[in-house]
Protein backbone atom coordinates (compact mmCIF):
# COMPACT_ATOMS: atom_id res chain seq x y z
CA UNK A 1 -79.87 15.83 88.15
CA UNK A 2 -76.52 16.31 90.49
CA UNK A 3 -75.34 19.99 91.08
CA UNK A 4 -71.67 18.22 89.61
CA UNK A 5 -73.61 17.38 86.67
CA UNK A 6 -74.77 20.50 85.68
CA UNK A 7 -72.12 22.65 86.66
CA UNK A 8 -69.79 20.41 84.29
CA UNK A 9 -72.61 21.42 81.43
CA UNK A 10 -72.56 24.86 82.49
CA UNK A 11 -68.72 24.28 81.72
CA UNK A 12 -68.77 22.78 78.49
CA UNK A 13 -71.15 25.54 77.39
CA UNK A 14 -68.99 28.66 78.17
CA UNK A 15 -65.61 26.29 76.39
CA UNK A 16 -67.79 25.76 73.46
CA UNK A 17 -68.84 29.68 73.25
CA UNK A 18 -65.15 30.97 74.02
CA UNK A 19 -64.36 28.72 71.75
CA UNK A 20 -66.35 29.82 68.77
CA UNK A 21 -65.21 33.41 69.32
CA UNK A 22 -61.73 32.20 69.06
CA UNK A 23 -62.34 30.60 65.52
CA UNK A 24 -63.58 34.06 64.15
CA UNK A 25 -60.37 36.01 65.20
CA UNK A 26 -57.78 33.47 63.72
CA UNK A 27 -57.61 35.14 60.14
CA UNK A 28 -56.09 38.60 59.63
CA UNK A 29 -59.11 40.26 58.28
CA UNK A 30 -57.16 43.83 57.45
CA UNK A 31 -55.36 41.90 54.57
CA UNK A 32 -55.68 43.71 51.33
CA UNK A 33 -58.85 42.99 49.16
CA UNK A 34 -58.92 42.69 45.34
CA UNK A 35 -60.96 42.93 42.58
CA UNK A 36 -61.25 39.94 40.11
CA UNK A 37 -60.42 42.79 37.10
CA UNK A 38 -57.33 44.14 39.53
CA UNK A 39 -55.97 40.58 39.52
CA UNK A 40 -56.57 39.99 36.26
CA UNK A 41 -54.29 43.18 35.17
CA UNK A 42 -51.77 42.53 37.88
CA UNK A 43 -51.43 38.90 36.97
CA UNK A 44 -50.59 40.10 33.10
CA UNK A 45 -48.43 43.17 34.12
CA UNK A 46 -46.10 40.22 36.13
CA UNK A 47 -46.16 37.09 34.28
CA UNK A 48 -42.76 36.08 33.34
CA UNK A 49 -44.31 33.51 30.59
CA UNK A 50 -46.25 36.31 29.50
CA UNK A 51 -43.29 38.53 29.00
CA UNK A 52 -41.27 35.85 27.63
CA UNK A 53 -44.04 35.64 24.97
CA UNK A 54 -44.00 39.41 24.17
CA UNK A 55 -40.21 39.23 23.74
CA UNK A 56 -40.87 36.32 20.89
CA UNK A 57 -43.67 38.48 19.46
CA UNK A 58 -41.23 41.51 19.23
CA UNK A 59 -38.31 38.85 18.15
CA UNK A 60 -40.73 37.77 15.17
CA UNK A 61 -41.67 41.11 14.52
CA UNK A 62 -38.08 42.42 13.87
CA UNK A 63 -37.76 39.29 11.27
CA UNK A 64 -40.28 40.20 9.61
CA UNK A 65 -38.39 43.57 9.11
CA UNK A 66 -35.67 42.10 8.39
CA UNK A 67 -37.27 40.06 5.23
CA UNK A 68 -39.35 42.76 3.99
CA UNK A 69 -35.73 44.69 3.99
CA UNK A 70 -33.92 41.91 1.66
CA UNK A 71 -36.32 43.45 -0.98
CA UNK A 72 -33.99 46.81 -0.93
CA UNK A 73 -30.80 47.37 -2.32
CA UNK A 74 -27.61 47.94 -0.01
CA UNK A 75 -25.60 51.05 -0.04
CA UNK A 76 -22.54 51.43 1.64
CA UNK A 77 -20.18 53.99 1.84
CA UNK A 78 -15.65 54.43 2.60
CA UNK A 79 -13.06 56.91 2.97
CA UNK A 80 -9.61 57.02 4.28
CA UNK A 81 -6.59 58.88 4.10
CA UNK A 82 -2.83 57.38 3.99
CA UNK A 83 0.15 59.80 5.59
CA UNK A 84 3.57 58.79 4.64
CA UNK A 85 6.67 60.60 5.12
CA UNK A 86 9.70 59.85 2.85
CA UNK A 87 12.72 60.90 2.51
CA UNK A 88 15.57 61.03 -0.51
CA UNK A 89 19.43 61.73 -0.78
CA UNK A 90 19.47 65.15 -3.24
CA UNK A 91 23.20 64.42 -5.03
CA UNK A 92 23.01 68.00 -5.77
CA UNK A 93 23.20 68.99 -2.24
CA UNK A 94 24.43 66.65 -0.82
CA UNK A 95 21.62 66.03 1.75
CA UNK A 96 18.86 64.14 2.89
CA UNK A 97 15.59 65.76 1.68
CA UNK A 98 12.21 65.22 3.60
CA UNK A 99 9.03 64.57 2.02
CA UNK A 100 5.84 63.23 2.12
CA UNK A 101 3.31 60.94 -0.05
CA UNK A 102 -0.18 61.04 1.30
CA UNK A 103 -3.76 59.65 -0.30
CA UNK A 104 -7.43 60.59 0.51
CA UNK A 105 -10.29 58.77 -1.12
CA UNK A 106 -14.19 58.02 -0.72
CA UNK A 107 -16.53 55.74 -2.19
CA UNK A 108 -20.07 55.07 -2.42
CA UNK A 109 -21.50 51.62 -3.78
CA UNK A 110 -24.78 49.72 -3.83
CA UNK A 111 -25.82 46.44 -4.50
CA UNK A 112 -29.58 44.73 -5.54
CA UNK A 113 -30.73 41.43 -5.88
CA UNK A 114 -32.29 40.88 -8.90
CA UNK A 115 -33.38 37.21 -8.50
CA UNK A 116 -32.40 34.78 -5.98
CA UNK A 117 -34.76 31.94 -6.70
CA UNK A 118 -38.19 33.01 -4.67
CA UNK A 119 -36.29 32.65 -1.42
CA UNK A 120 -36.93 36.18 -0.36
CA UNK A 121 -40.72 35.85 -1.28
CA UNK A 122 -40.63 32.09 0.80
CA UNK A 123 -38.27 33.78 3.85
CA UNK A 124 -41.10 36.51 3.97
CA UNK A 125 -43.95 34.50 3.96
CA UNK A 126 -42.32 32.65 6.81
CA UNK A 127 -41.40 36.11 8.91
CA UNK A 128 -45.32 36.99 8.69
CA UNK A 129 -46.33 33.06 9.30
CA UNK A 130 -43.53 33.24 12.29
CA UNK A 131 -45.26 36.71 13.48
CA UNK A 132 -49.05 35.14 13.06
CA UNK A 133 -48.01 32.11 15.70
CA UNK A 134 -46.47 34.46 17.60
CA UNK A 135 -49.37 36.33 18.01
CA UNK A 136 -51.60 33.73 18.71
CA UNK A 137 -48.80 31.78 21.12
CA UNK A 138 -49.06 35.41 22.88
CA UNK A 139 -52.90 35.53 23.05
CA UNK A 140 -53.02 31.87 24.21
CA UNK A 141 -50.58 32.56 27.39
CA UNK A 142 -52.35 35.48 28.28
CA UNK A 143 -55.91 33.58 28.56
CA UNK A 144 -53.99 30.82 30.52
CA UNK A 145 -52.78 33.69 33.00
CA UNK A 146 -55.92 34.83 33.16
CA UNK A 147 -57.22 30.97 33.48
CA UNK A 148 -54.63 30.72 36.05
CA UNK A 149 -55.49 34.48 38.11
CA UNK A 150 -59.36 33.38 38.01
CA UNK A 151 -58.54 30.40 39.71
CA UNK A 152 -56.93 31.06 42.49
CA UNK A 153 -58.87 33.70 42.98
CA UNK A 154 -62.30 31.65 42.85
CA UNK A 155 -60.47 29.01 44.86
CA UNK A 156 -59.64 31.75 47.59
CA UNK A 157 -63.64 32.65 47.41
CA UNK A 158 -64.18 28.91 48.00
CA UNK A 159 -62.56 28.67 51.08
CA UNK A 160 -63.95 31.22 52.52
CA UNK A 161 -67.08 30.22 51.93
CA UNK A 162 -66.56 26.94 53.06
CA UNK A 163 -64.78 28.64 56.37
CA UNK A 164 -68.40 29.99 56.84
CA UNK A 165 -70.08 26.58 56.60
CA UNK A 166 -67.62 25.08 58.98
CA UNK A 167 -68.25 27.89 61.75
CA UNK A 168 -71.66 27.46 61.15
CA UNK A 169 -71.55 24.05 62.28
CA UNK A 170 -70.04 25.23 65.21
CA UNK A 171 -73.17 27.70 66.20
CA UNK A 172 -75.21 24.59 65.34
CA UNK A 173 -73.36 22.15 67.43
CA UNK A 174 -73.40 25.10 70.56
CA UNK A 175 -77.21 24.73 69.83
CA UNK A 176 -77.08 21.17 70.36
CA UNK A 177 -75.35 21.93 73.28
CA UNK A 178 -77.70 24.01 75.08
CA UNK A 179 -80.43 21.58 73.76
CA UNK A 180 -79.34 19.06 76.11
CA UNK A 181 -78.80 21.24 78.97
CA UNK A 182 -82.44 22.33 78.47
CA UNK A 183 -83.07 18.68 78.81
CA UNK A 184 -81.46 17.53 81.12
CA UNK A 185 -82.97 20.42 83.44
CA UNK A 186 -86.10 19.16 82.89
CA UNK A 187 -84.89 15.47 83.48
CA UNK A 188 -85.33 14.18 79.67
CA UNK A 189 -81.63 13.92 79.17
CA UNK A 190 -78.11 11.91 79.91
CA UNK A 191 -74.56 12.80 80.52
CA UNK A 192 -74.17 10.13 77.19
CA UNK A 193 -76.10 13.36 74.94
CA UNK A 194 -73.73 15.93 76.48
CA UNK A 195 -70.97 13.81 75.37
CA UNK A 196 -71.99 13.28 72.13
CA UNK A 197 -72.38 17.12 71.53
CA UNK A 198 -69.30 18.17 73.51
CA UNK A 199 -67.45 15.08 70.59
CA UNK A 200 -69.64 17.22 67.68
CA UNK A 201 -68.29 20.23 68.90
CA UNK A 202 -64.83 19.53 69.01
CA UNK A 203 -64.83 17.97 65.60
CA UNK A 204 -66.63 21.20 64.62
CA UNK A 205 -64.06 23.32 65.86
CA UNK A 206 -61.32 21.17 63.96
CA UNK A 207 -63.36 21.54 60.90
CA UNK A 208 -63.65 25.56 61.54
CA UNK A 209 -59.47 25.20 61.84
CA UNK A 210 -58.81 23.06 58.81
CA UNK A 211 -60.41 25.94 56.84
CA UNK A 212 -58.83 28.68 58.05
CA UNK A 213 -55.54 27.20 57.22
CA UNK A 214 -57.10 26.22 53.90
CA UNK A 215 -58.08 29.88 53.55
CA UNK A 216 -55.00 31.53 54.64
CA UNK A 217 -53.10 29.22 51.99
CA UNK A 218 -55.16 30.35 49.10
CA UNK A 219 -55.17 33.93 50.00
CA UNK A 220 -51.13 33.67 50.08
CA UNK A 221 -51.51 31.57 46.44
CA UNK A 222 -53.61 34.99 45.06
CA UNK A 223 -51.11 36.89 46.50
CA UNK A 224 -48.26 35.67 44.84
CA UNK A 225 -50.09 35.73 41.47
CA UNK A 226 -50.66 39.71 42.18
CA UNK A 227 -47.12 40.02 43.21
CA UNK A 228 -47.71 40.41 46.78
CA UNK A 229 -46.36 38.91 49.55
CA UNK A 230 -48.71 38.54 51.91
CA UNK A 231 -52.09 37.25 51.40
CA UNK A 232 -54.92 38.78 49.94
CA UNK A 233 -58.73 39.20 49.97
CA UNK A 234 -60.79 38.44 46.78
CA UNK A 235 -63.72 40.77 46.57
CA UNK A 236 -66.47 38.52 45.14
CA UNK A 237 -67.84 39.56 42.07
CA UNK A 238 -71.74 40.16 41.98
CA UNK A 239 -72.79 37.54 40.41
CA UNK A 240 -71.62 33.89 39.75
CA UNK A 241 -74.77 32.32 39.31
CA UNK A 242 -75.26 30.01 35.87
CA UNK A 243 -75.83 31.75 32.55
CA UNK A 244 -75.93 30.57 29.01
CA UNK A 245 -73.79 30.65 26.57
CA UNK A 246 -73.63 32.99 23.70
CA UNK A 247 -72.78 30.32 21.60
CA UNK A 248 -74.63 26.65 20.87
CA UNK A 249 -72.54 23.47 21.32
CA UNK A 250 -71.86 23.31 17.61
CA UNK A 251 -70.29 26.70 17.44
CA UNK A 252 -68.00 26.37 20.67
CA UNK A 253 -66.53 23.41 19.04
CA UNK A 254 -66.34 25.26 15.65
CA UNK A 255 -64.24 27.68 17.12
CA UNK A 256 -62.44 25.02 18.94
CA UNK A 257 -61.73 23.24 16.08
CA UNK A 258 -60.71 26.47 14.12
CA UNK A 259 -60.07 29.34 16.15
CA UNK A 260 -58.75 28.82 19.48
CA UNK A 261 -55.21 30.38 19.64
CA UNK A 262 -53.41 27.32 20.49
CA UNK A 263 -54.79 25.58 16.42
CA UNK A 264 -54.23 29.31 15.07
CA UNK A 265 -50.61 29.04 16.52
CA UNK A 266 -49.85 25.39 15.02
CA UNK A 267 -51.58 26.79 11.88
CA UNK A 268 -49.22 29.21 11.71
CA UNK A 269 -46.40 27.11 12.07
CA UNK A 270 -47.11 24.98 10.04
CA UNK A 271 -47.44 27.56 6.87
CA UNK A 272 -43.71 28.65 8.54
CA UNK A 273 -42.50 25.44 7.85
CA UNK A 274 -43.46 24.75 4.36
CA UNK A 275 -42.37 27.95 3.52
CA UNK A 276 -39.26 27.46 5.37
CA UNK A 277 -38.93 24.25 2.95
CA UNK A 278 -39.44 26.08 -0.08
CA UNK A 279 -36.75 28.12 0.93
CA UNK A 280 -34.40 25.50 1.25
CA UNK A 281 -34.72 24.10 -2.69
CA UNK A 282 -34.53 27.73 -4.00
CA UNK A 283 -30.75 27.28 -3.68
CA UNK A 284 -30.78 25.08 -6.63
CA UNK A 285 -31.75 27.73 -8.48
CA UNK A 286 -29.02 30.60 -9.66
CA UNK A 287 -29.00 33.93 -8.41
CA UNK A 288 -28.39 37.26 -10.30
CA UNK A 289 -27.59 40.42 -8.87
CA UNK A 290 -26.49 44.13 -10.04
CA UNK A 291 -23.45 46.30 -8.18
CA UNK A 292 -22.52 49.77 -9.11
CA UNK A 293 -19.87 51.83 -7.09
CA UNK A 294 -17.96 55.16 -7.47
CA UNK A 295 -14.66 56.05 -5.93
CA UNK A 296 -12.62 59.08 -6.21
CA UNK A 297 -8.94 59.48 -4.67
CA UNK A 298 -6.78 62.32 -4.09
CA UNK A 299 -3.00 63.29 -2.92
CA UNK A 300 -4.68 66.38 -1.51
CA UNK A 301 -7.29 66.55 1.05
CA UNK A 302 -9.21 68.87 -1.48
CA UNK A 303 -12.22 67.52 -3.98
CA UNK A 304 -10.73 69.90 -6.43
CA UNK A 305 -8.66 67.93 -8.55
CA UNK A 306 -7.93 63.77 -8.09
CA UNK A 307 -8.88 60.87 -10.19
CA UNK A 308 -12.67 59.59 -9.98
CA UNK A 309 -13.57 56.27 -11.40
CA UNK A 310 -17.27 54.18 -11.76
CA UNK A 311 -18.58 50.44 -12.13
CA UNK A 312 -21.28 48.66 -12.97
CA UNK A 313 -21.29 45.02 -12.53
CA UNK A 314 -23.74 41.78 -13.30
CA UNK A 315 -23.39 39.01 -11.90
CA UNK A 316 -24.87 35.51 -11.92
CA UNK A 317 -24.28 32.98 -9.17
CA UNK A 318 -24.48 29.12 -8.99
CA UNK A 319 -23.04 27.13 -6.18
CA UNK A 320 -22.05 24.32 -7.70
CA UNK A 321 -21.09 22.02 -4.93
CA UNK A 322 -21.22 22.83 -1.05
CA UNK A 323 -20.37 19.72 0.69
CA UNK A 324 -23.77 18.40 0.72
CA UNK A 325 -25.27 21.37 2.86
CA UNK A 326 -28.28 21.95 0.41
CA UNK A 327 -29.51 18.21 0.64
CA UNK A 328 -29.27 18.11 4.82
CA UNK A 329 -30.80 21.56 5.06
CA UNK A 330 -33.85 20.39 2.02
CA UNK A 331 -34.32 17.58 4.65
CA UNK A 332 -34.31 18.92 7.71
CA UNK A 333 -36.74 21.41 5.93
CA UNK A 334 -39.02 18.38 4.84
CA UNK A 335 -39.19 16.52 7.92
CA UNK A 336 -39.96 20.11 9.67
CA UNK A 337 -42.78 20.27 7.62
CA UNK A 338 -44.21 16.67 8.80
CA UNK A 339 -43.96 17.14 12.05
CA UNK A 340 -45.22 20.57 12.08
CA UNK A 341 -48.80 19.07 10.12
CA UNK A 342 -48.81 16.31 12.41
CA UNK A 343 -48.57 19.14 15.11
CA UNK A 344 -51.50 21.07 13.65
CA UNK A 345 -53.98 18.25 13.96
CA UNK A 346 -52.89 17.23 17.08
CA UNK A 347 -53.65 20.86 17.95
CA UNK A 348 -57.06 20.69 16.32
CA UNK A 349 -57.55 16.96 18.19
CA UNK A 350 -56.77 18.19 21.67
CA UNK A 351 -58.57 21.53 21.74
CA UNK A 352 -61.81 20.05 20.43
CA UNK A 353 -60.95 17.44 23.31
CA UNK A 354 -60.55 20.09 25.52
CA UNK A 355 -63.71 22.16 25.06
CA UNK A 356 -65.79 18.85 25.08
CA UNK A 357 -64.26 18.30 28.41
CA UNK A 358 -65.23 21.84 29.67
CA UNK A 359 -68.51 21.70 28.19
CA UNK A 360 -69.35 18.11 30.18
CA UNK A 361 -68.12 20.04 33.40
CA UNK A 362 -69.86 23.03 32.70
CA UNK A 363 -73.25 20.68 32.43
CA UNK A 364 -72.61 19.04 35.22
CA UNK A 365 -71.38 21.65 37.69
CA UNK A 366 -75.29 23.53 36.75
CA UNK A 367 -76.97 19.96 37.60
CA UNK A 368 -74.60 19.62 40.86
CA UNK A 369 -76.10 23.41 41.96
CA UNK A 370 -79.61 22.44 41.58
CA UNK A 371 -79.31 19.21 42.74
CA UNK A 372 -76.45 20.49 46.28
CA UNK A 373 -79.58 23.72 46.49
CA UNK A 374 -82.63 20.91 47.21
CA UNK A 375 -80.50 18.88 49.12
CA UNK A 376 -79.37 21.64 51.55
CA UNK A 377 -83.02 22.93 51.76
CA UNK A 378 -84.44 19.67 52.63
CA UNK A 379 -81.22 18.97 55.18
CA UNK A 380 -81.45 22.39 57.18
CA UNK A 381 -85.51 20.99 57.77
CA UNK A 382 -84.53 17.93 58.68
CA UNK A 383 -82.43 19.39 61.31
CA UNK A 384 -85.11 22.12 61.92
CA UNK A 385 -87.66 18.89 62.81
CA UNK A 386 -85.48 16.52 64.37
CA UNK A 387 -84.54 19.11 66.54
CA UNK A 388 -88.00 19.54 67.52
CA UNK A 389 -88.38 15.65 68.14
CA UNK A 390 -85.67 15.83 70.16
CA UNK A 391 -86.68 18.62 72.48
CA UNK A 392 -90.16 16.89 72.68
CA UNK A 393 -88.28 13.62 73.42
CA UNK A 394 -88.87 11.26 70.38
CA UNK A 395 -85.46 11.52 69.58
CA UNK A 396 -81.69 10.78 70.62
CA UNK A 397 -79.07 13.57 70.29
CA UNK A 398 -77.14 11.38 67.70
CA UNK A 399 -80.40 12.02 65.29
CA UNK A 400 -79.68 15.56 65.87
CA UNK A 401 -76.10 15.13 65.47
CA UNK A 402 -76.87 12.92 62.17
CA UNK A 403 -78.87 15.78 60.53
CA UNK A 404 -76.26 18.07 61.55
CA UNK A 405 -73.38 16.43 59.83
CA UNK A 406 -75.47 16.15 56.81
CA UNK A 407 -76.92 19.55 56.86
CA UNK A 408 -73.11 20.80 56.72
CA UNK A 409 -72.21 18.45 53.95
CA UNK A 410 -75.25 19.90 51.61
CA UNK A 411 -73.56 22.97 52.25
CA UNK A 412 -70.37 22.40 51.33
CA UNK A 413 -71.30 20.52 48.25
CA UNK A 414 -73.71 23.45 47.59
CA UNK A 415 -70.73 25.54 47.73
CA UNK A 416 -67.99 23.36 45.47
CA UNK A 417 -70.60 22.92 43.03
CA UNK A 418 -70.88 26.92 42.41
CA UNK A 419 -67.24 27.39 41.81
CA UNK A 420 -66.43 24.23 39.65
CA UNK A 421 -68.98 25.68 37.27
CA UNK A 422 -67.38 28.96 37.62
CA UNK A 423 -64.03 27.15 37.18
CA UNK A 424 -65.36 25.67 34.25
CA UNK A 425 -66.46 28.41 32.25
CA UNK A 426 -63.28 30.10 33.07
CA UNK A 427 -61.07 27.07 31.87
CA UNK A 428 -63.65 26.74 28.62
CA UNK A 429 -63.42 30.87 27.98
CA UNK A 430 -59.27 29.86 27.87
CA UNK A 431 -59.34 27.29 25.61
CA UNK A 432 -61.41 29.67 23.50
CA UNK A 433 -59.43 32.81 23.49
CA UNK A 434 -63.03 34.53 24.24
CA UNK A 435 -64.95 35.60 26.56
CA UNK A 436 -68.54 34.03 27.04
């Protein structure tokens, strides 16, 4: 071997190790770390869909106020005064006389509906209906935020770990590296294996710099979720290995079917609807309705004295013809109803759909583990033996290079397949409304 030759080895070994040191220091590893349960409460406390819902939930809540208060009477009370000046010619005197003419009065009436058809009972029952899909819309964004925190911050986890696996495949390609110095020292290598490292190497180091930029993106993503602006470090949890359900099969899709908050919102709905469309034909029916009222008035601002009068009034109300209004509004009213059934089911349809969905990934993502686990154990000792071949001189440095490649790839599909059954249980715990 030529003193050129192995000084340009010596070379390429001191690049590759400067090099790996570089790849460590790229990522700003004082960034702030977070809990999954911190994200999880900042996400909530900052989610403008989540306080969009609240404001509905407080909007529905107020109507329902406002029907249960159509069930009271009204009472209202007035008073005024009235100042006039006046004046006269006295005859006697000769003169104009100055006077005055003023008025004070008060008032107190009240008013009750007696019967208006069952439209109050139907305008309540679709206040609480409107306040029961509120509830559940609410309940339904707030697992999607959560859905939504838990992903980015698994996918941030991801990276990471799959920023590991790529700078392990740089210490592994340094190995090879040193593995055909060693060689050649001893006369059993070529320039043509020192090549074929150095091009594993460099591919290794892109690899290593795809993920940090992979990394740094998802740890901004989790940062913006939290409300921060710059990125963040997820903390990961202590354990995210596979566990069963608490429910079977059957009773996930039960409470798919019947339970999830997205079917108990279009249940709700629905029952607002009809009730909305019962409302609409009580207006064919006539209303009746009692007033009283008591006013007293006064030329002097004194309650001594001064007239006082009171009423009491019945009245009975049928609108005989309004331009057609009652038809378009019965309707609108029916069709609102149709749509909102067809809604329901559609509900029931796609979160059954859903779940199934989840549950398939949630099978296979446990399957993927076992199966990514015994194919990175038997890659990591195929690279352990070919190594051994190699330095022993049965084999070429592209074997080594092959087992390398595929030793990293068992990792990295050991790693995806851990969070996309993570991710699945998360999105399947959304559709839900529960935790599993």
């Amino acid at each position: 071997m030529t003193h050129r030759t192995i000084l340009t080895l010596g070379a390429v070994l001191v690049l590759a190790r400067v090099g790996a040191a570089q790849e460590q220091s790229l990522l700003d590893t004082g960034a702030t770390r977070i809990t999954l349960d911190d994200a999880l409460t900042r996400a909530v406390a900052r989610s403008p869909e989540l306080a969009q819902s609240e404001q509905s939930l407080v909007n529905a809540g107020e109507s329902r106020r406002t029907a249960v208060g159509a069930f009271l009477p009204t009472i209202s009370t007035n008073s005024g005064m009235s100042l006039r000046s006046t004046q006269r010619f006295d005859q006697a005197t000769d003169r104009l006389v100055t006077g005055s003419s003023n008025s004070y009065n008060a008032g107190i009436s009240a008013r009750y509906d007696l019967f208006r058809g069952g439209q109050r009972f139907s305008e309540l029952n679709r206040a609480v209906a409107d306040l029961t899909a509120a509830q559940a819309r609410r309940e339904d964004q707030r697992f999607n935020v959560n859905f939504q925190t838990k992903n980015l911050f698994f996918q941030a986890l991801r990276q990471e770990e799959l920023l590991t696996v790529a700078r392990r495949r740089i210490d592994q390609a340094t190995q090879s590296l040193e593995m055909t110095r060693t060689q050649q020292q001893v006369g059993g290598g070529t320039v043509s294996d020192t090549l074929r490292a150095r091009l594993e190497f460099i591919n290794a180091r892109q690899a290593v710099l795809n993920a940090e930029v992979q990394t740094r993106a998802a740890r901004f993503a989790l940062g913006r979720q939290v409300g921060v602006s710059e990125p963040v470090i997820p903390v990961a949890p202590d354990d995210l290995e596979p566990r069963p359900l608490l429910l079977s099969e059957g009773e996930v899709l039960e409470v798919a079917e019947g339970f999830a908050p997205s079917v108990r919102a279009a249940e709700a709905a629905f029952e607002a609807a009809r009730e909305a469309y019962s409302s609409s034909k009580s207006v064919y029916i006539p209303s009746l309705s009692l007033s009283s009222g008591y006013n007293w008035s006064n030329q002097e601002a004194s309650f001594s004295g001064g007239s006082a009068s009171w009423n009491l009034n019945l009245n009975l109300s049928y609108p005989l013809f309004n331009g057609f209004s009652r038809e378009a509004s019965i309707v609108r009213a029916e069709y609102s109803t149709r749509v909102a059934r067809l809604e329901e089911d559609d509900a029931r349809l796609a979160s059954r759909q859903q779940t199934d969905a989840a549950l398939r990934a949630l099978e296979t993502a446990v399957l993927a583990i076992d199966i990514a686990g015994e194919a990175t154990a038997v890659a990591d000792e195929d690279l352990r033996v070919t190594r051994e071949r190699y330095r022993v001189g049965v084999a070429i440095i592209l074997d080594v290079v092959t087992s390398q490649i595929a030793a990293d790839q068992a990792g990295v599909d050991l790693v995806n397949a851990r969070y996309d059954y993570v991710l699945a249980r998360a999105e399947l715990e959304a559709i839900l409304g529960r935790d599993l």
